[in-house]
N, C-alpha and C. Protein backbone atom coordinates (compact mmCIF):
# COMPACT_ATOMS: atom_id res chain seq x y z
N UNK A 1 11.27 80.39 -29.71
CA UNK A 1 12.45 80.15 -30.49
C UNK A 1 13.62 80.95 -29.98
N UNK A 2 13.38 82.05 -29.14
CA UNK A 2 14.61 82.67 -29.07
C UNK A 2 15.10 82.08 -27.41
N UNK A 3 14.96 80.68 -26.93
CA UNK A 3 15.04 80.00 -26.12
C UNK A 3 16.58 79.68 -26.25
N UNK A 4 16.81 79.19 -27.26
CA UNK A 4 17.94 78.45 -28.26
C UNK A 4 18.84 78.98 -28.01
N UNK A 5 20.11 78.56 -27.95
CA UNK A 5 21.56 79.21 -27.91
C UNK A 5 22.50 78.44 -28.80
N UNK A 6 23.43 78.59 -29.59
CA UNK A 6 24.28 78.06 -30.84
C UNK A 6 25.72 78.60 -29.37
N UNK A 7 25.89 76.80 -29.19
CA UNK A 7 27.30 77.09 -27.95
C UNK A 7 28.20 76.60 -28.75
N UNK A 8 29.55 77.03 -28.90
CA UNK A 8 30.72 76.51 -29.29
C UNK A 8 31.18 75.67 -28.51
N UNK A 9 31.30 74.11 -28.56
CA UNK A 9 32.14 73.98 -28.02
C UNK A 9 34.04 73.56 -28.29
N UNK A 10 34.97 74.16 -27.33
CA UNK A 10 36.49 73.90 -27.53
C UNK A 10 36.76 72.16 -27.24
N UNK A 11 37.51 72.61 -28.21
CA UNK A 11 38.24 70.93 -28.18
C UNK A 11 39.37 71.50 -27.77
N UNK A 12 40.30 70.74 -27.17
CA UNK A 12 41.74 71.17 -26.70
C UNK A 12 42.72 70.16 -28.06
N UNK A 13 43.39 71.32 -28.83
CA UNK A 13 44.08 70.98 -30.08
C UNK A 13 45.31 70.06 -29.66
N UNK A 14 45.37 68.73 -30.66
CA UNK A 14 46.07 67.51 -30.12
C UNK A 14 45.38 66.56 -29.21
N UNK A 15 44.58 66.86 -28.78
CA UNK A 15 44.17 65.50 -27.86
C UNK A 15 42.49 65.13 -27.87
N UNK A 16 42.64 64.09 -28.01
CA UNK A 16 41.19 63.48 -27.83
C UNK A 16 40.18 64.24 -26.47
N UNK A 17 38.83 64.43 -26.34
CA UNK A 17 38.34 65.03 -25.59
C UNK A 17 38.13 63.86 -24.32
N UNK A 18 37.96 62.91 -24.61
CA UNK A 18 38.27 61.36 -23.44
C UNK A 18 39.01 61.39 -22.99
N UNK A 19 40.25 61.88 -23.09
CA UNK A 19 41.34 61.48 -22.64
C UNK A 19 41.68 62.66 -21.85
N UNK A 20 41.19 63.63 -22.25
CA UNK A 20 41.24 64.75 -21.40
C UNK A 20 40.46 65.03 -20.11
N UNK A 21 39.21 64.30 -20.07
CA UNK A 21 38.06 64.12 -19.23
C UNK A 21 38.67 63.37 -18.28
N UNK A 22 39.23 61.83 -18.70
CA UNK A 22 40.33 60.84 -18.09
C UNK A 22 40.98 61.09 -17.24
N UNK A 23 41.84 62.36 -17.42
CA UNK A 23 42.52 63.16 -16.53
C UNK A 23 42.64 63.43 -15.75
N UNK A 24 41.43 64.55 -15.94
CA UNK A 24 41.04 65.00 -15.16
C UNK A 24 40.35 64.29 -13.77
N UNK A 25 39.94 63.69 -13.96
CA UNK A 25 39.11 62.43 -13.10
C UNK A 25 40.12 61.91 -12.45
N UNK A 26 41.55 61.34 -13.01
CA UNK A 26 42.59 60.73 -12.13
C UNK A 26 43.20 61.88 -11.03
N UNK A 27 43.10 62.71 -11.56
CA UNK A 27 43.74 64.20 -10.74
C UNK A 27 43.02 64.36 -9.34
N UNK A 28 41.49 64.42 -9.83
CA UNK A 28 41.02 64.48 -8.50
C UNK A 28 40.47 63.63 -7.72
N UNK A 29 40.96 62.58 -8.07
CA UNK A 29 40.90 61.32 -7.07
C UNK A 29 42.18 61.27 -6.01
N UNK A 30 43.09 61.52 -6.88
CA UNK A 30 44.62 61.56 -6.25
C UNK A 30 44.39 62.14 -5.22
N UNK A 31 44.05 64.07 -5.47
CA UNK A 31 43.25 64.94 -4.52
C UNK A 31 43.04 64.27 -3.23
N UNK A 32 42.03 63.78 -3.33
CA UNK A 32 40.70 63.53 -2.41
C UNK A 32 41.69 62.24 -1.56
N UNK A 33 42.14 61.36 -2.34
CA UNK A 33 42.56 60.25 -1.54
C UNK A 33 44.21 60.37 -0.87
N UNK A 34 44.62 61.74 -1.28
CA UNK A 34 45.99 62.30 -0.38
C UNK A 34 45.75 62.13 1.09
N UNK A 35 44.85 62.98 1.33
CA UNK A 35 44.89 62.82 3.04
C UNK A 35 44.59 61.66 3.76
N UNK A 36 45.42 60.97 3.51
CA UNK A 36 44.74 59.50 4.61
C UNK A 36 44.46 59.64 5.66
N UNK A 37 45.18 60.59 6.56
CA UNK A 37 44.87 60.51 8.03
C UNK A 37 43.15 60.87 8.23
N UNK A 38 42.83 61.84 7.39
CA UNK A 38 41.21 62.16 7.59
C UNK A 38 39.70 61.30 7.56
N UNK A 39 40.56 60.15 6.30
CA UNK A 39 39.54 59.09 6.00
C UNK A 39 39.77 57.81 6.98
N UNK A 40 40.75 57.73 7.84
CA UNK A 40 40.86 56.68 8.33
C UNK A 40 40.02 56.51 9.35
N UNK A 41 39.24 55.28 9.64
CA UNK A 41 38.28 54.55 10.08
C UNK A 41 38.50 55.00 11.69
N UNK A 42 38.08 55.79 12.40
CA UNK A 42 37.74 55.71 13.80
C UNK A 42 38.40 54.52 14.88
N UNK A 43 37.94 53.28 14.30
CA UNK A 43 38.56 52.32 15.22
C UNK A 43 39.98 52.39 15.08
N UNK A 44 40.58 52.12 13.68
CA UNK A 44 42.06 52.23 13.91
C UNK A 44 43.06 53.14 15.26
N UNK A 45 42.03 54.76 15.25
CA UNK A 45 42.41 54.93 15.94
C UNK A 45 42.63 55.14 17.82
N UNK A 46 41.75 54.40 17.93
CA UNK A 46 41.31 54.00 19.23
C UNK A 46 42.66 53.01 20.04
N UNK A 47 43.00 53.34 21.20
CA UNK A 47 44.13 53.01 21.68
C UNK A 47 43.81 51.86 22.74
N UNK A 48 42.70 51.39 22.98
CA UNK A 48 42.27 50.85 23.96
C UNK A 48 40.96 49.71 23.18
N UNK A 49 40.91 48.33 23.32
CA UNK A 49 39.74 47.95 23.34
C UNK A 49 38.91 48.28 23.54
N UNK A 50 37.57 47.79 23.05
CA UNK A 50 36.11 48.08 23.42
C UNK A 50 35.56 47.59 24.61
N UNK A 51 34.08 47.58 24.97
CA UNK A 51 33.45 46.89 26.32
C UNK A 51 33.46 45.25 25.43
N UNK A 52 32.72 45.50 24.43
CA UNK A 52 32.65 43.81 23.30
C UNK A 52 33.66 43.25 23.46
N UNK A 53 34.58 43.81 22.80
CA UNK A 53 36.12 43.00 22.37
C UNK A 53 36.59 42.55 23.78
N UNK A 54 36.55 43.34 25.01
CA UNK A 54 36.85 42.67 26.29
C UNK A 54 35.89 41.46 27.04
N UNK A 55 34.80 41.65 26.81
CA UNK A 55 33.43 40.60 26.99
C UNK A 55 34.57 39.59 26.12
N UNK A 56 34.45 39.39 24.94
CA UNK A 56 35.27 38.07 23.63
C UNK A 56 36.30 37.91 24.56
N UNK A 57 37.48 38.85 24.32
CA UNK A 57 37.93 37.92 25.38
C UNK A 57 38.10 37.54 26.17
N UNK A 58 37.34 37.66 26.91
CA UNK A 58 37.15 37.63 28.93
C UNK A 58 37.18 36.09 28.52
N UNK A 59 36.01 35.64 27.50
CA UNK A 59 35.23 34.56 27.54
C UNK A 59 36.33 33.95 26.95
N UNK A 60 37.07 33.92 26.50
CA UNK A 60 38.01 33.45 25.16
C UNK A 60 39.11 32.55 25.91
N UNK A 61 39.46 32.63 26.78
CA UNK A 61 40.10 32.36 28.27
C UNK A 61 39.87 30.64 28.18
N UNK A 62 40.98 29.91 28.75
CA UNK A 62 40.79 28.56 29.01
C UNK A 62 39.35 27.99 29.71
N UNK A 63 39.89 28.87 31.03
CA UNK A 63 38.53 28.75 32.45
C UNK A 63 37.58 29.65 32.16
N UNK A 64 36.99 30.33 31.10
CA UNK A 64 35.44 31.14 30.77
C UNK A 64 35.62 32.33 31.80
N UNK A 65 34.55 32.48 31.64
CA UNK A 65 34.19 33.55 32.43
C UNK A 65 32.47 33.56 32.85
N UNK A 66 32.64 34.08 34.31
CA UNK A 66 31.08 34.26 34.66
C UNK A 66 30.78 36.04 34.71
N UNK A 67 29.18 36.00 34.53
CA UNK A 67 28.96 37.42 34.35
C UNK A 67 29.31 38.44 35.32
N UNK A 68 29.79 38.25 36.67
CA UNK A 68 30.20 38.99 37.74
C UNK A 68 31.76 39.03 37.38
N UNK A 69 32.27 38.20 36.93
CA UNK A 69 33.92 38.23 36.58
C UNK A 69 34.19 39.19 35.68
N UNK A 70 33.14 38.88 34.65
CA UNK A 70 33.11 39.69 33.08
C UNK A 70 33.08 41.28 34.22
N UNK A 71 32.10 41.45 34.51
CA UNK A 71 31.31 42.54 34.96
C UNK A 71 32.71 43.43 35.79
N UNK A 72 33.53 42.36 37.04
CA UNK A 72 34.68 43.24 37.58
C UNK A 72 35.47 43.52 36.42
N UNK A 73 35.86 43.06 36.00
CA UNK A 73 36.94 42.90 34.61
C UNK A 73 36.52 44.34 33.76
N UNK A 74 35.74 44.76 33.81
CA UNK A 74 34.67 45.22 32.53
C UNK A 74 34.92 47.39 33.67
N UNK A 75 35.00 47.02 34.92
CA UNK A 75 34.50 48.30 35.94
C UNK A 75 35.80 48.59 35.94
N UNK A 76 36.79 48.09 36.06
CA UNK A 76 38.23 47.77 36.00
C UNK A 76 38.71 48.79 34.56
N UNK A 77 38.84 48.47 33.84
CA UNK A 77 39.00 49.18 32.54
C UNK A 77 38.44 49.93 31.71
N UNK A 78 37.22 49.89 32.58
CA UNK A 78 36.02 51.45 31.85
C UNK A 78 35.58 52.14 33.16
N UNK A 79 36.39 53.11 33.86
CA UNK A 79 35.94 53.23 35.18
C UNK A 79 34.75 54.32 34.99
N UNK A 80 34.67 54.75 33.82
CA UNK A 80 33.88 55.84 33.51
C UNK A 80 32.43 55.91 32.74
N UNK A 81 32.30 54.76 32.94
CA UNK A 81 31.24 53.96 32.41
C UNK A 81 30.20 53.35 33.85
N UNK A 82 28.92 53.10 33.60
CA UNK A 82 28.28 53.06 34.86
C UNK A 82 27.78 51.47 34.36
N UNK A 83 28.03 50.85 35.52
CA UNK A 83 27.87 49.47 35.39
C UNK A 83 26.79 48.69 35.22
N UNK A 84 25.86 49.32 35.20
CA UNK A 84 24.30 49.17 35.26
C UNK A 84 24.20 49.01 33.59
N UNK A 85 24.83 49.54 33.63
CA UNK A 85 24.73 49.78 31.37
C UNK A 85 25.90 48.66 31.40
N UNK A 86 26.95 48.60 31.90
CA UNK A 86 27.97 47.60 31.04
C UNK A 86 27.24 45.97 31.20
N UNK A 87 26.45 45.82 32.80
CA UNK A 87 25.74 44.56 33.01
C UNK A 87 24.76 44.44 31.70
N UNK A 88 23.76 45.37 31.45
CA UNK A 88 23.12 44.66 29.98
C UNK A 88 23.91 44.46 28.83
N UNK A 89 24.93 44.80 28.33
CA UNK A 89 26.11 44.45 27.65
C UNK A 89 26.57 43.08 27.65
N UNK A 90 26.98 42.97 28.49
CA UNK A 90 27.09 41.53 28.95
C UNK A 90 26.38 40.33 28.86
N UNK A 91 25.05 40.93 29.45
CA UNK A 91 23.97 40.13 28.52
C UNK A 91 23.80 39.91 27.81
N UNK A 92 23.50 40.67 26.61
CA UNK A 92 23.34 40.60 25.38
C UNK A 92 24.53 39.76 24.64
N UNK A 93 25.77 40.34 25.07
CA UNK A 93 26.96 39.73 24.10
C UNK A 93 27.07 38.40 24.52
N UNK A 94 26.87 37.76 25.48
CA UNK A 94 27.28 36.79 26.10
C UNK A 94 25.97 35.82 25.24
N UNK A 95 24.75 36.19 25.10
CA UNK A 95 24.40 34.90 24.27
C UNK A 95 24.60 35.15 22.95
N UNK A 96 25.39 36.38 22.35
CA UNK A 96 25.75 36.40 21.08
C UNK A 96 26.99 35.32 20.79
N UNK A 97 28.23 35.34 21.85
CA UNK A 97 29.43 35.37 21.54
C UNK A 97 29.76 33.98 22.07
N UNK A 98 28.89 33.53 23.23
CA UNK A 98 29.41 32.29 23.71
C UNK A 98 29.14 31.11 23.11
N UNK A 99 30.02 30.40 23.39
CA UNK A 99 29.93 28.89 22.28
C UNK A 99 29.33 27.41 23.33
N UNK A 100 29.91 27.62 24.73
CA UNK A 100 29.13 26.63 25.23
C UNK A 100 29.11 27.28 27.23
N UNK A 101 28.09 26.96 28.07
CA UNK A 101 28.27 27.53 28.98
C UNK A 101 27.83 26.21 30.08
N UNK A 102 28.69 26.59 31.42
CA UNK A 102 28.44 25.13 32.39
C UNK A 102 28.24 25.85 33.55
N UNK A 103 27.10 24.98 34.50
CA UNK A 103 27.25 25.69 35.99
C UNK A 103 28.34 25.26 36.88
N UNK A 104 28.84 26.19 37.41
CA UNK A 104 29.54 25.72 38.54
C UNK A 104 29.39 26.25 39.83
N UNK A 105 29.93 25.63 41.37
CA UNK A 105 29.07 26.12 42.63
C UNK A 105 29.55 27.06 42.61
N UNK A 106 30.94 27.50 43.00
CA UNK A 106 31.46 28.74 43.26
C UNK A 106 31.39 29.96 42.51
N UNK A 107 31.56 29.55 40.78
CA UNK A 107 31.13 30.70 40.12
C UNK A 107 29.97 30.96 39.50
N UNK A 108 29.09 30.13 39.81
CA UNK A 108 28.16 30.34 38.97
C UNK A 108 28.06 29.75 37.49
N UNK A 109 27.06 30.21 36.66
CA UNK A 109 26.80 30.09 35.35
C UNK A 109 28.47 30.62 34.49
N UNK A 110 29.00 29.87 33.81
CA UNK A 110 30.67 30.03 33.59
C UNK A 110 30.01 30.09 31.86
N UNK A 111 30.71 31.09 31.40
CA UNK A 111 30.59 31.11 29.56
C UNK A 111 31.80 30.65 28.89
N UNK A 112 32.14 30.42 27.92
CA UNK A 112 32.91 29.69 27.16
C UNK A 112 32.36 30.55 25.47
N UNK A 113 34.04 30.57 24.63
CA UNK A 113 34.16 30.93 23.69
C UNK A 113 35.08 29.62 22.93
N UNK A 114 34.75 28.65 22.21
CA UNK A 114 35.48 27.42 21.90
C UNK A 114 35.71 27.76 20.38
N UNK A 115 36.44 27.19 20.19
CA UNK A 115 36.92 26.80 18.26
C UNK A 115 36.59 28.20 17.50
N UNK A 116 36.90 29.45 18.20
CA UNK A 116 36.71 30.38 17.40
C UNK A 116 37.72 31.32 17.69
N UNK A 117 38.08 32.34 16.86
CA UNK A 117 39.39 33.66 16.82
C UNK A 117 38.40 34.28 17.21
């Protein structure tokens, strides 16, 4: 029994205790959501396309693109990147992203991105 404690609690005189809680809660949201620059998403701030977004639109192109085109295109603007890794990239995205693909002699297997942003 001597577990027990008899707590007072304060009400703040004039105002509902909800509304005070309310408050408080809007206050530190305000807080937290002041600093925008901290919460903002990574990509926004990226100044340069991705390896993906350049694969899309390599392919996005009237005349397509073949995987050696993608691939110069790709060594070209990521020189710091080892091409051995950007070639499976390519792979992969290319049967994600392409919409229809045709052979041709000179270039090869040609990809296509049709009826899509």
């Amino acid at each position: 029994m001597g577990t027990q404690r008899n707590v007072a609690t304060v009400v703040p005189q004039g105002e509902n205790v909800m509304t005070t809680k309310k408050k408080s809660v809007r206050k530190s949201r305000a807080k937290k959501s002041s600093n925008g620059a901290a919460k903002r998403p990574v990509a926004v701030l990226k100044k340069t396309e991705g390896v993906i977004a350049t694969i899309v639109k390599t392919i996005s192109r009237d005349q397509g693109a073949s995987k050696n085109e993608i691939l110069t295109i790709l060594t070209k603007a990521f020189p710091d990147r080892l091409p051995e890794q950007m070639r499976a990239t390519v792979g992969v995205q290319l049967s994600r992203h392409s919409t229809s693909k045709k052979d041709d002699e000179k270039r090869g297997r040609v990809y296509f991105r049709r009826g899509r942003k």
